[in-house]
N, C-alpha and C. Protein backbone atom coordinates (compact mmCIF):
# COMPACT_ATOMS: atom_id res chain seq x y z
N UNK A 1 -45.90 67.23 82.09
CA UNK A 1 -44.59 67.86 82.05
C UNK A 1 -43.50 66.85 82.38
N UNK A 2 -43.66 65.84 83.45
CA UNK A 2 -42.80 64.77 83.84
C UNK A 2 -42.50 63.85 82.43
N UNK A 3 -43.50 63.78 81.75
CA UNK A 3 -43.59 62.80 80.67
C UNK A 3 -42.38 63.64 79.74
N UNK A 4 -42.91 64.76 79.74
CA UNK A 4 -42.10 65.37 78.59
C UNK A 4 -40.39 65.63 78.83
N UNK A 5 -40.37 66.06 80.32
CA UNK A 5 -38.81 65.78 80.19
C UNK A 5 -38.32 64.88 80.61
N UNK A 6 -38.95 63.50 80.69
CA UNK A 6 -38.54 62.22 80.41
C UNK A 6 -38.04 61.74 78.80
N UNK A 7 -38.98 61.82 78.21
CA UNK A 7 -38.58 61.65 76.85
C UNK A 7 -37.71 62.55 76.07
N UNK A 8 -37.50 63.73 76.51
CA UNK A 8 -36.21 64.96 76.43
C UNK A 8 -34.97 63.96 76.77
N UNK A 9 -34.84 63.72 78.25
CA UNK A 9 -33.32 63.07 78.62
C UNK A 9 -33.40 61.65 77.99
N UNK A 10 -34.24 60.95 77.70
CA UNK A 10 -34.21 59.90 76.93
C UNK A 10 -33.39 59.68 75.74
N UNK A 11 -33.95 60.90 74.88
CA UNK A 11 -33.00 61.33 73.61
C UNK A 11 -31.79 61.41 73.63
N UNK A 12 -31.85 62.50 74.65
CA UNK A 12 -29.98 62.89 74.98
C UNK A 12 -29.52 61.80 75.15
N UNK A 13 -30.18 61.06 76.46
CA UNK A 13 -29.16 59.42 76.81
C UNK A 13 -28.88 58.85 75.29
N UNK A 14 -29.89 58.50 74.67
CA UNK A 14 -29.12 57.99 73.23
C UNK A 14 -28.58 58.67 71.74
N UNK A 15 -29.09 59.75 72.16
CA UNK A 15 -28.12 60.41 70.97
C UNK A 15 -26.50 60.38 71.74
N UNK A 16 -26.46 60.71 73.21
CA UNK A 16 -24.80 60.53 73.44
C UNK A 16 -24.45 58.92 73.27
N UNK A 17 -25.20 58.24 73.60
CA UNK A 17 -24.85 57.28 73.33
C UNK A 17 -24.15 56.53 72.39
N UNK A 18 -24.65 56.79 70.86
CA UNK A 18 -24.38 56.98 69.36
C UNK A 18 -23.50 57.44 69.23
N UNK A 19 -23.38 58.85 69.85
CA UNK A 19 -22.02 59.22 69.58
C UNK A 19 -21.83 59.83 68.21
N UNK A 20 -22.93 60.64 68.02
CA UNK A 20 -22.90 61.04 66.63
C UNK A 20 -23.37 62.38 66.53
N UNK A 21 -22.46 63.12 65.95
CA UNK A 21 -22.70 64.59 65.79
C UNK A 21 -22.66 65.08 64.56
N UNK A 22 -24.31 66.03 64.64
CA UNK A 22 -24.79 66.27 63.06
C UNK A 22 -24.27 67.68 63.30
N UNK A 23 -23.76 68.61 62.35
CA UNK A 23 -23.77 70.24 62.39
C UNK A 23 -24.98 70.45 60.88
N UNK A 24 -26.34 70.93 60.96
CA UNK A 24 -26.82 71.20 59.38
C UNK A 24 -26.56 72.70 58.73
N UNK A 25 -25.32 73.36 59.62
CA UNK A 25 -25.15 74.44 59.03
C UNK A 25 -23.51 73.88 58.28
N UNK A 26 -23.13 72.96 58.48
CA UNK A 26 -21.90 72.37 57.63
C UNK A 26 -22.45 70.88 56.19
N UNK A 27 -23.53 70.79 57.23
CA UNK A 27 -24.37 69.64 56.04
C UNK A 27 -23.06 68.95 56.50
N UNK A 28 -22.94 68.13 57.88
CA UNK A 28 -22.14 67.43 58.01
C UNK A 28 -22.55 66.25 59.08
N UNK A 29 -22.36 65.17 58.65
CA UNK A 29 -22.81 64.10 60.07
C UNK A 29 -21.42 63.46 60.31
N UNK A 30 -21.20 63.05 61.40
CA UNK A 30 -20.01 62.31 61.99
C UNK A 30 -20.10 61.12 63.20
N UNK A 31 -19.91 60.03 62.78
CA UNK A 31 -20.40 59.22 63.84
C UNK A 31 -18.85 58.64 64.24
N UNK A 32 -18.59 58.45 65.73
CA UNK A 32 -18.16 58.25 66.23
C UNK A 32 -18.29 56.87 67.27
N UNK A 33 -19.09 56.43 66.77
CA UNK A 33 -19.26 55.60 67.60
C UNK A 33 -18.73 54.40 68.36
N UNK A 34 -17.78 53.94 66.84
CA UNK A 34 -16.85 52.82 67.18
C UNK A 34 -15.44 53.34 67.50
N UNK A 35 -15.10 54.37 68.20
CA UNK A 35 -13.93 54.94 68.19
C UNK A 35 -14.03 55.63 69.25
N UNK A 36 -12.83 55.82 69.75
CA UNK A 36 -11.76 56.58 71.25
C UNK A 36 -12.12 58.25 71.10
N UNK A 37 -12.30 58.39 70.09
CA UNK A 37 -12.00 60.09 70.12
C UNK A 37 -13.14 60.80 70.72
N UNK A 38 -12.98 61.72 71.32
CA UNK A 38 -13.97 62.51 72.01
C UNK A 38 -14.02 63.63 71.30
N UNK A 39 -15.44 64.26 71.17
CA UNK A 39 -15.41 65.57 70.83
C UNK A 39 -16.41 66.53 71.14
N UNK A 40 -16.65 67.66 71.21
CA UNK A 40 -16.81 69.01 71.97
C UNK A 40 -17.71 69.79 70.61
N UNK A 41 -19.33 69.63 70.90
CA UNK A 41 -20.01 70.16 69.82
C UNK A 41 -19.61 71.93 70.21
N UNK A 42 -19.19 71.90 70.81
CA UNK A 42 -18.78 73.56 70.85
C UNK A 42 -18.29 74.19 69.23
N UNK A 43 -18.81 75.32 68.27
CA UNK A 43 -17.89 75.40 67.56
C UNK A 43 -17.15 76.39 67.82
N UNK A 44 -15.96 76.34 67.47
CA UNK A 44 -14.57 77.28 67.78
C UNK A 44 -14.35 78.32 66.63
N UNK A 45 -13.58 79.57 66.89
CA UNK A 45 -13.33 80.19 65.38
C UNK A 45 -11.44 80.36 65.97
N UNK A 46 -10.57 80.27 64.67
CA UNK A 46 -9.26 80.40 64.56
C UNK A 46 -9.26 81.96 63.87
N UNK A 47 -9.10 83.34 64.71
CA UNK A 47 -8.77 84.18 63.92
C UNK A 47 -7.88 83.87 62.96
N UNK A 48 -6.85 83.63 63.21
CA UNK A 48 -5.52 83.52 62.32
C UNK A 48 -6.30 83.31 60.80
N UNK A 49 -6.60 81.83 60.60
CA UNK A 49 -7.08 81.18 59.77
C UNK A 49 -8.49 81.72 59.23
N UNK A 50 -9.37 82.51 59.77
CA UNK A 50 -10.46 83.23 59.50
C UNK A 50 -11.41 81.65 58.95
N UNK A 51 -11.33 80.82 60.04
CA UNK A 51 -12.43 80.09 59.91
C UNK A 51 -13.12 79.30 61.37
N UNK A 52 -13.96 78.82 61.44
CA UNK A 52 -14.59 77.45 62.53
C UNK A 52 -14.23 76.49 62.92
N UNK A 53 -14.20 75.81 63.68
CA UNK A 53 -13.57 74.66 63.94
C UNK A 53 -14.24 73.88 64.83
N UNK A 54 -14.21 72.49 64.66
CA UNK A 54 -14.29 71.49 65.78
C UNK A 54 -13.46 70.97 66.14
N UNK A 55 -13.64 70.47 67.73
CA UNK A 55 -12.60 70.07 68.24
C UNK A 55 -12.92 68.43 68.51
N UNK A 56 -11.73 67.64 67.82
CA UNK A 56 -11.77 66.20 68.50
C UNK A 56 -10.95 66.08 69.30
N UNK A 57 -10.53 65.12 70.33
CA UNK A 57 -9.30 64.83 70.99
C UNK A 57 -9.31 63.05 71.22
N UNK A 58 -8.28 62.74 71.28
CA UNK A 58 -8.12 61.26 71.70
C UNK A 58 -8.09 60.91 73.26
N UNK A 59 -8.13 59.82 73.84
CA UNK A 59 -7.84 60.02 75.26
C UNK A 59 -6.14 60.47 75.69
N UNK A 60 -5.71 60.80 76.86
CA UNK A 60 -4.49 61.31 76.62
C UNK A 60 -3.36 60.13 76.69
N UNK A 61 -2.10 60.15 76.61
CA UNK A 61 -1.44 59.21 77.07
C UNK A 61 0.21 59.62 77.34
N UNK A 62 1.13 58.75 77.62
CA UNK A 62 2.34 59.52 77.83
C UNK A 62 3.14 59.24 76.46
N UNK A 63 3.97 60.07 76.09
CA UNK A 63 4.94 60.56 75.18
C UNK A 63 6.51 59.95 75.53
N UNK A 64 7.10 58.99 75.46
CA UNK A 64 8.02 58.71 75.50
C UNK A 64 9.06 59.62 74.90
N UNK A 65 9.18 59.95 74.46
CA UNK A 65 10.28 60.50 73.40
C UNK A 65 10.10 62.01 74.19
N UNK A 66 8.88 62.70 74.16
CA UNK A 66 9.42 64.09 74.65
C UNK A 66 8.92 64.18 76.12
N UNK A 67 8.88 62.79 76.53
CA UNK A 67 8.47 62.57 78.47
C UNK A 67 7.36 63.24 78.88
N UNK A 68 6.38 63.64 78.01
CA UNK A 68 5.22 64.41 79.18
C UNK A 68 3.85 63.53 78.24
N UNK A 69 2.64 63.68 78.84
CA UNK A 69 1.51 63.09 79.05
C UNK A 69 0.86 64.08 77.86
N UNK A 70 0.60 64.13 76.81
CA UNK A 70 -0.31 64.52 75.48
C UNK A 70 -1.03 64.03 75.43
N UNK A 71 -2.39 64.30 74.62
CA UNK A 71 -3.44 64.32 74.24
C UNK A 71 -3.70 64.27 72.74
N UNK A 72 -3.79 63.91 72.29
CA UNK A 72 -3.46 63.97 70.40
C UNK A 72 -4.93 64.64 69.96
N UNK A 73 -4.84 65.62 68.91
CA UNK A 73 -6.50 66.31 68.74
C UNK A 73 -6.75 66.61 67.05
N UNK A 74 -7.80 66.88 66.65
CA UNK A 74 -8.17 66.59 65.35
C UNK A 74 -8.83 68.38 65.22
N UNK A 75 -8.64 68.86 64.56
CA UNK A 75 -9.74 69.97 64.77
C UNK A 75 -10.55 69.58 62.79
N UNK A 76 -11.45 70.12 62.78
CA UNK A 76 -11.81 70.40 61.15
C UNK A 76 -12.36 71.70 61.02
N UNK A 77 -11.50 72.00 59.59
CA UNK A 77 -12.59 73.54 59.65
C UNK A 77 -13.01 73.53 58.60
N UNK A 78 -14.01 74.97 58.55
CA UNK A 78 -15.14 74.49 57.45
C UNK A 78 -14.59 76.14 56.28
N UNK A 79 -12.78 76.59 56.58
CA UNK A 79 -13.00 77.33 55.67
C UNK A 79 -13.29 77.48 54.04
N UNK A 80 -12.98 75.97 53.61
CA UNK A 80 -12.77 75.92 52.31
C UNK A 80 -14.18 74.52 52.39
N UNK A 81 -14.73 74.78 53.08
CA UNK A 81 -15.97 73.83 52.95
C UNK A 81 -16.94 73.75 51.39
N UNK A 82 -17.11 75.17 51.33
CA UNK A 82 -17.36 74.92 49.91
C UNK A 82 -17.28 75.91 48.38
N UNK A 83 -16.03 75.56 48.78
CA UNK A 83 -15.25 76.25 47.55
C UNK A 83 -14.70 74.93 46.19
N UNK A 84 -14.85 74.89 45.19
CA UNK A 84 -14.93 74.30 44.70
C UNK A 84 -13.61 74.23 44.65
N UNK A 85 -12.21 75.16 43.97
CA UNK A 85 -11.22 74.75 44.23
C UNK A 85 -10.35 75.63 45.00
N UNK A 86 -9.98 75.50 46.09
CA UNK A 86 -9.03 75.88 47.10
C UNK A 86 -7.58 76.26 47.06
N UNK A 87 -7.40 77.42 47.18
CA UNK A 87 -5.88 77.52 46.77
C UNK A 87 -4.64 76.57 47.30
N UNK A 88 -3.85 76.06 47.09
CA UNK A 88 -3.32 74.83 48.03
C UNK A 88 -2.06 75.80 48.27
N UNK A 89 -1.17 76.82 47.41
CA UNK A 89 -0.05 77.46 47.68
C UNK A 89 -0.82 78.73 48.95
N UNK A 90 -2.00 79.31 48.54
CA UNK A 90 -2.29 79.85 49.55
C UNK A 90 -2.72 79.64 50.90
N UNK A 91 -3.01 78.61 51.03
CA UNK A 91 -3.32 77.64 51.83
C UNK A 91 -2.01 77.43 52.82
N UNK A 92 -0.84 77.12 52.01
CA UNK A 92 0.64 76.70 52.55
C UNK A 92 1.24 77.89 53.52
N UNK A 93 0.94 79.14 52.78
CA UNK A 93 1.40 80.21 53.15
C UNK A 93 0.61 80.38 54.44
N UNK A 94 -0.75 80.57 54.43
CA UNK A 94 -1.50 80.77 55.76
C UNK A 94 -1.28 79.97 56.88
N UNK A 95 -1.07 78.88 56.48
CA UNK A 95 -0.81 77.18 57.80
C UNK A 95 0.86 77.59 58.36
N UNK A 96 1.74 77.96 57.44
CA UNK A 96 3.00 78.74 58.15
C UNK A 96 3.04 79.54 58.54
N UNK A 97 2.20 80.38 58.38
CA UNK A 97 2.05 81.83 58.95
C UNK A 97 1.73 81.89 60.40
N UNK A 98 0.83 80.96 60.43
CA UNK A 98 -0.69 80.42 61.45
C UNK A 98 0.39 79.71 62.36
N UNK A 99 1.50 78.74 62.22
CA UNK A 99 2.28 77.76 62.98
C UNK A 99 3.35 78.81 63.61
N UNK A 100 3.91 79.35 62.64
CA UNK A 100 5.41 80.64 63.33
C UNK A 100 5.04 81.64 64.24
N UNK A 101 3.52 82.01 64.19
CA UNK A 101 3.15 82.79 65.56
C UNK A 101 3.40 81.84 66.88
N UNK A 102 3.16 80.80 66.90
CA UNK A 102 3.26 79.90 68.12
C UNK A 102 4.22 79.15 68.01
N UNK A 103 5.24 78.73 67.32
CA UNK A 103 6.14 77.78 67.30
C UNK A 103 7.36 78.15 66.44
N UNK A 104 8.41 77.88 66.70
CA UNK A 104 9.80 77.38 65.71
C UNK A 104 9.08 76.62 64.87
N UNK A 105 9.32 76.58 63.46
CA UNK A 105 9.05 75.65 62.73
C UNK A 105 10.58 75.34 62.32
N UNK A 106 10.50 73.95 62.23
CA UNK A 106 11.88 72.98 61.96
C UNK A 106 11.49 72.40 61.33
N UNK A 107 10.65 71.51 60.43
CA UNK A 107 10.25 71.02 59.13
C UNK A 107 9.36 71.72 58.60
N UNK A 108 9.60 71.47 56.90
CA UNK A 108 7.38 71.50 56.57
C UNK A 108 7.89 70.97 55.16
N UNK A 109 6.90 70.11 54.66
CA UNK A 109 6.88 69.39 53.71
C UNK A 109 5.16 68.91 52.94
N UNK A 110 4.90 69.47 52.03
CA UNK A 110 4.21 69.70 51.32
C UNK A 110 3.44 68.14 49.91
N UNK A 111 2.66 67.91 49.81
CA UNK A 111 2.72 66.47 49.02
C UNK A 111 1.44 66.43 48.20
N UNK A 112 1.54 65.64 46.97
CA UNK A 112 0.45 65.82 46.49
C UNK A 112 -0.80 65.03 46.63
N UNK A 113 -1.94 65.04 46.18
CA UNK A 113 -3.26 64.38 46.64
C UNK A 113 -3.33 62.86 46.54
N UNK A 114 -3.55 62.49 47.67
CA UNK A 114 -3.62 60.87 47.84
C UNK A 114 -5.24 60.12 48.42
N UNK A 115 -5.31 59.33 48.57
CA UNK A 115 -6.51 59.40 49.58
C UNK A 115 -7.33 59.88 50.76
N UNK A 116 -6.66 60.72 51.09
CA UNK A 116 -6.95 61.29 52.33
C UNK A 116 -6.43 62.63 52.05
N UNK A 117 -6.43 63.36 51.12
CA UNK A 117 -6.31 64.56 50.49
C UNK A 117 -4.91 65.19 50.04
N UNK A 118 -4.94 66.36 50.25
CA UNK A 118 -3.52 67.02 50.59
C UNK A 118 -2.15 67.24 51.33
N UNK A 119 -1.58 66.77 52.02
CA UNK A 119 -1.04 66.93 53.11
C UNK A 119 0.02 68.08 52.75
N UNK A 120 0.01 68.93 54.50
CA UNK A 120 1.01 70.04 54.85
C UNK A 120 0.65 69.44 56.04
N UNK A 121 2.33 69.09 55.95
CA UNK A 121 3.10 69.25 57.62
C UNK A 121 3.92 69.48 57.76
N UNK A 122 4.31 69.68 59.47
CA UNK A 122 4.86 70.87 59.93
C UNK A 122 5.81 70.28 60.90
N UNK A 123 7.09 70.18 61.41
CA UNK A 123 7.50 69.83 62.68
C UNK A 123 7.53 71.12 63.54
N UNK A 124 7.44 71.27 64.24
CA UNK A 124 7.24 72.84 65.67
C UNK A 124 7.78 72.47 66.33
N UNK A 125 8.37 73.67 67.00
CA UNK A 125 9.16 73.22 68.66
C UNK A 125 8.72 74.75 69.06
N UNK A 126 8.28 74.87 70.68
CA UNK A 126 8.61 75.73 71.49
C UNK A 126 9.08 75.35 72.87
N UNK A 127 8.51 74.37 73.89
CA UNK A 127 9.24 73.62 75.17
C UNK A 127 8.97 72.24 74.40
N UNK A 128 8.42 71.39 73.90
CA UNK A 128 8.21 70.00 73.14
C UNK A 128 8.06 69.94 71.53
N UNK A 129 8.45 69.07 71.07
CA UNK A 129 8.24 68.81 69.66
C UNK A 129 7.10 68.81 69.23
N UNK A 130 6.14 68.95 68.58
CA UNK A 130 4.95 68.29 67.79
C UNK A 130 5.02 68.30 66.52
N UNK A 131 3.98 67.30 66.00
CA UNK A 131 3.72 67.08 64.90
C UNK A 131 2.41 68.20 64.40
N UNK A 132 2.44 68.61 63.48
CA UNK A 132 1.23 69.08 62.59
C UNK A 132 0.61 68.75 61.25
N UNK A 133 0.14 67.97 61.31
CA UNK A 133 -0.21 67.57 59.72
C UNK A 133 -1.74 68.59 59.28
N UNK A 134 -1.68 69.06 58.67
CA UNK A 134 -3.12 69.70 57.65
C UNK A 134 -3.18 68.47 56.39
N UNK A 135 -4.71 68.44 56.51
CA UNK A 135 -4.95 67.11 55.56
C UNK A 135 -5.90 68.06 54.89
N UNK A 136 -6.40 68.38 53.37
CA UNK A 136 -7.28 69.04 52.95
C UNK A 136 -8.52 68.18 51.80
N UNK A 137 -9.15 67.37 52.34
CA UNK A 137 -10.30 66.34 51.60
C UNK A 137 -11.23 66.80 51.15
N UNK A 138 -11.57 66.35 50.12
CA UNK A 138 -13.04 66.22 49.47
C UNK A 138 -13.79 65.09 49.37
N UNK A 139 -14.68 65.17 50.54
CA UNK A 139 -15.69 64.01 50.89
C UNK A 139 -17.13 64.70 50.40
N UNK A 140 -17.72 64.17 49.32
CA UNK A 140 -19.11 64.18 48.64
C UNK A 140 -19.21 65.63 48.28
N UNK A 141 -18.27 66.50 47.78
CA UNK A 141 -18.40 67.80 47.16
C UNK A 141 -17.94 68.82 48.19
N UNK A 142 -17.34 68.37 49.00
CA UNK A 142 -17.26 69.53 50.83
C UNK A 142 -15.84 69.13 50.48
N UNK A 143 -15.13 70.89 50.95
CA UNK A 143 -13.71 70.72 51.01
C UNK A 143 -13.52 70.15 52.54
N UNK A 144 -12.58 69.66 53.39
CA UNK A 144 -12.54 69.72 54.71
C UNK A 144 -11.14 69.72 55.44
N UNK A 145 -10.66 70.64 55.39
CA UNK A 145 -9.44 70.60 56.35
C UNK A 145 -9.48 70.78 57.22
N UNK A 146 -8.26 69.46 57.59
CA UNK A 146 -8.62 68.66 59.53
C UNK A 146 -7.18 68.69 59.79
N UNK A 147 -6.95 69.06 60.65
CA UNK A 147 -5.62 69.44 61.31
C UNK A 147 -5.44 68.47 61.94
N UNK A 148 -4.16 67.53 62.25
CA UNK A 148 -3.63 66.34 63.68
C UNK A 148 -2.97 67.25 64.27
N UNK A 149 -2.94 67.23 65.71
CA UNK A 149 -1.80 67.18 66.25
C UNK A 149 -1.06 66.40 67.23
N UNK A 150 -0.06 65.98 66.87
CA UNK A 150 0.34 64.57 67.56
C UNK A 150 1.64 65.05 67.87
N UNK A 151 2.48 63.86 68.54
CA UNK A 151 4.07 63.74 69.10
C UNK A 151 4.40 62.91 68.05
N UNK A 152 5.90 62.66 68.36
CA UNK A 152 6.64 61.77 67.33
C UNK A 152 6.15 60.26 67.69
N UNK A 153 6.07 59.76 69.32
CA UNK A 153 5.95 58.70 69.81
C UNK A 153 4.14 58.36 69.67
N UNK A 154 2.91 59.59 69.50
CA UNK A 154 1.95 58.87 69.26
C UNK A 154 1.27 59.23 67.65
N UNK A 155 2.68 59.17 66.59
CA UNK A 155 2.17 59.19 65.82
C UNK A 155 1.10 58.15 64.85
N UNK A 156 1.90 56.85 65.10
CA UNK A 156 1.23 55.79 64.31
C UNK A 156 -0.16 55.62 64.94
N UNK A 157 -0.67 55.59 65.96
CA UNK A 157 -2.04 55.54 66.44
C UNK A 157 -2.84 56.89 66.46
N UNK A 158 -2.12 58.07 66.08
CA UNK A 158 -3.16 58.89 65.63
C UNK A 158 -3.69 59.14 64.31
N UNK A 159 -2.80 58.61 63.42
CA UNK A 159 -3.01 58.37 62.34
C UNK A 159 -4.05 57.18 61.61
N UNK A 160 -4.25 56.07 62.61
CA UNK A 160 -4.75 55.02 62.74
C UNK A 160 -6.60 55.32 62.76
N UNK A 161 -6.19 56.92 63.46
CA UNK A 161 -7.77 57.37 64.19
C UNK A 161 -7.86 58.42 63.51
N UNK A 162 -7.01 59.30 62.76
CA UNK A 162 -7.38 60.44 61.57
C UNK A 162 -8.15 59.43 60.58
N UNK A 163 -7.88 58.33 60.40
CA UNK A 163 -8.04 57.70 58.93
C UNK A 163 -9.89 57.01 59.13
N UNK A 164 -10.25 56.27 60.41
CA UNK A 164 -11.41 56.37 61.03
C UNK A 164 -12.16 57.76 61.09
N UNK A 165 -11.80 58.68 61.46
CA UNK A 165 -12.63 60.14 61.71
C UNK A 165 -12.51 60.22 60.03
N UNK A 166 -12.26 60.32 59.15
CA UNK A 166 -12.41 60.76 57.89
C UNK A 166 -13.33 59.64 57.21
N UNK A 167 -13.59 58.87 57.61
CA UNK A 167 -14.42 57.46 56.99
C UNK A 167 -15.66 57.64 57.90
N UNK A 168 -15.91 58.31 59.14
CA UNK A 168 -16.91 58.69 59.83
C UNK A 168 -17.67 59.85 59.22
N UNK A 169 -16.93 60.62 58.58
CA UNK A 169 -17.61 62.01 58.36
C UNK A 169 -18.38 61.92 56.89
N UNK A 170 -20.05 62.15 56.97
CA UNK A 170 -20.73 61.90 55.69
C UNK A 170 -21.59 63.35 55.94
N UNK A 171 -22.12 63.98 54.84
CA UNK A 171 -22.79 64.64 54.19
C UNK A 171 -24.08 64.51 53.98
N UNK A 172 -25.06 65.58 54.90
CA UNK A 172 -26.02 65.25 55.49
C UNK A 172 -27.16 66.39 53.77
């Protein structure tokens, strides 16, 4: 029995180690290994959005511009995981819908498909500014929309680490 849950925490020690999280009900692998972001195999559900989610986060840091200490976070969900084509106007409508319950919205700007998919974003205010970007990709036949949420001041380095987490995520 000693043997056996030796070689049990063994695993764990190096699967955390790796830093790599498989879901096989998303047929999704994600390695993390060379990167800051932390994440929480917990999966989450967004009523609003009527889908799942994971949660990434970066380590936290301070916000110059709106003076308080943030955390910048990634979520992905698996509603349009595998739908071949995804409504993108319905899509727009739900992500505003989904943002004006919790926030003023003061921007949103809409763009067409680039490398890193779709983008809808959002500027919000309720006591601080944030950023919201919805990115909507197709990596190896899987739709995947991954939400940022960042400040104005840690935008360029979360973006730096959206673009890593999307080059991490392969299809198991």
């Amino acid at each position: 029995m000693k043997s056996l849950s030796f070689f049990i925490l063994t695993l764990l020690f190096l699967s955390c180690s790796k830093r790599v999280y498989i879901n096989k009900e998303w047929n999704t692998k994600i390695d993390l290994s060379n990167s800051k972001i932390i994440f929480d195999s917990k999966i989450r559900n967004n009523k609003t959005l009527n889908s799942d989610f994971l949660l990434f986060k970066l380590p936290k840091t301070h916000c110059r511009v709106e003076d308080i200490d943030f955390q910048p976070e990634f979520k992905i969900y698996n509603k349009f995981l595998k739908e071949k084509k995804p409504d993108h106007e319905q899509l727009a409508n739900v992500l505003h819908t989904y943002l004006n319950q919790h926030f003023e919205i003061l921007n949103y700007m809409r763009t067409d498909k680039d490398d890193y998919g779709y983008l809808f974003g959002f500027v919000v205010e309720n006591k601080n500014r944030y950023l919201y970007h919805y990115r909507l990709i197709n990596l190896n036949g899987y739709n995947y929309l991954i939400e940022m949420k960042y400040t104005f001041n840690t935008s360029l380095k979360t973006q730096k680490h959206f673009k890593k987490l999307v080059k991490s995520i392969k299809a198991i």
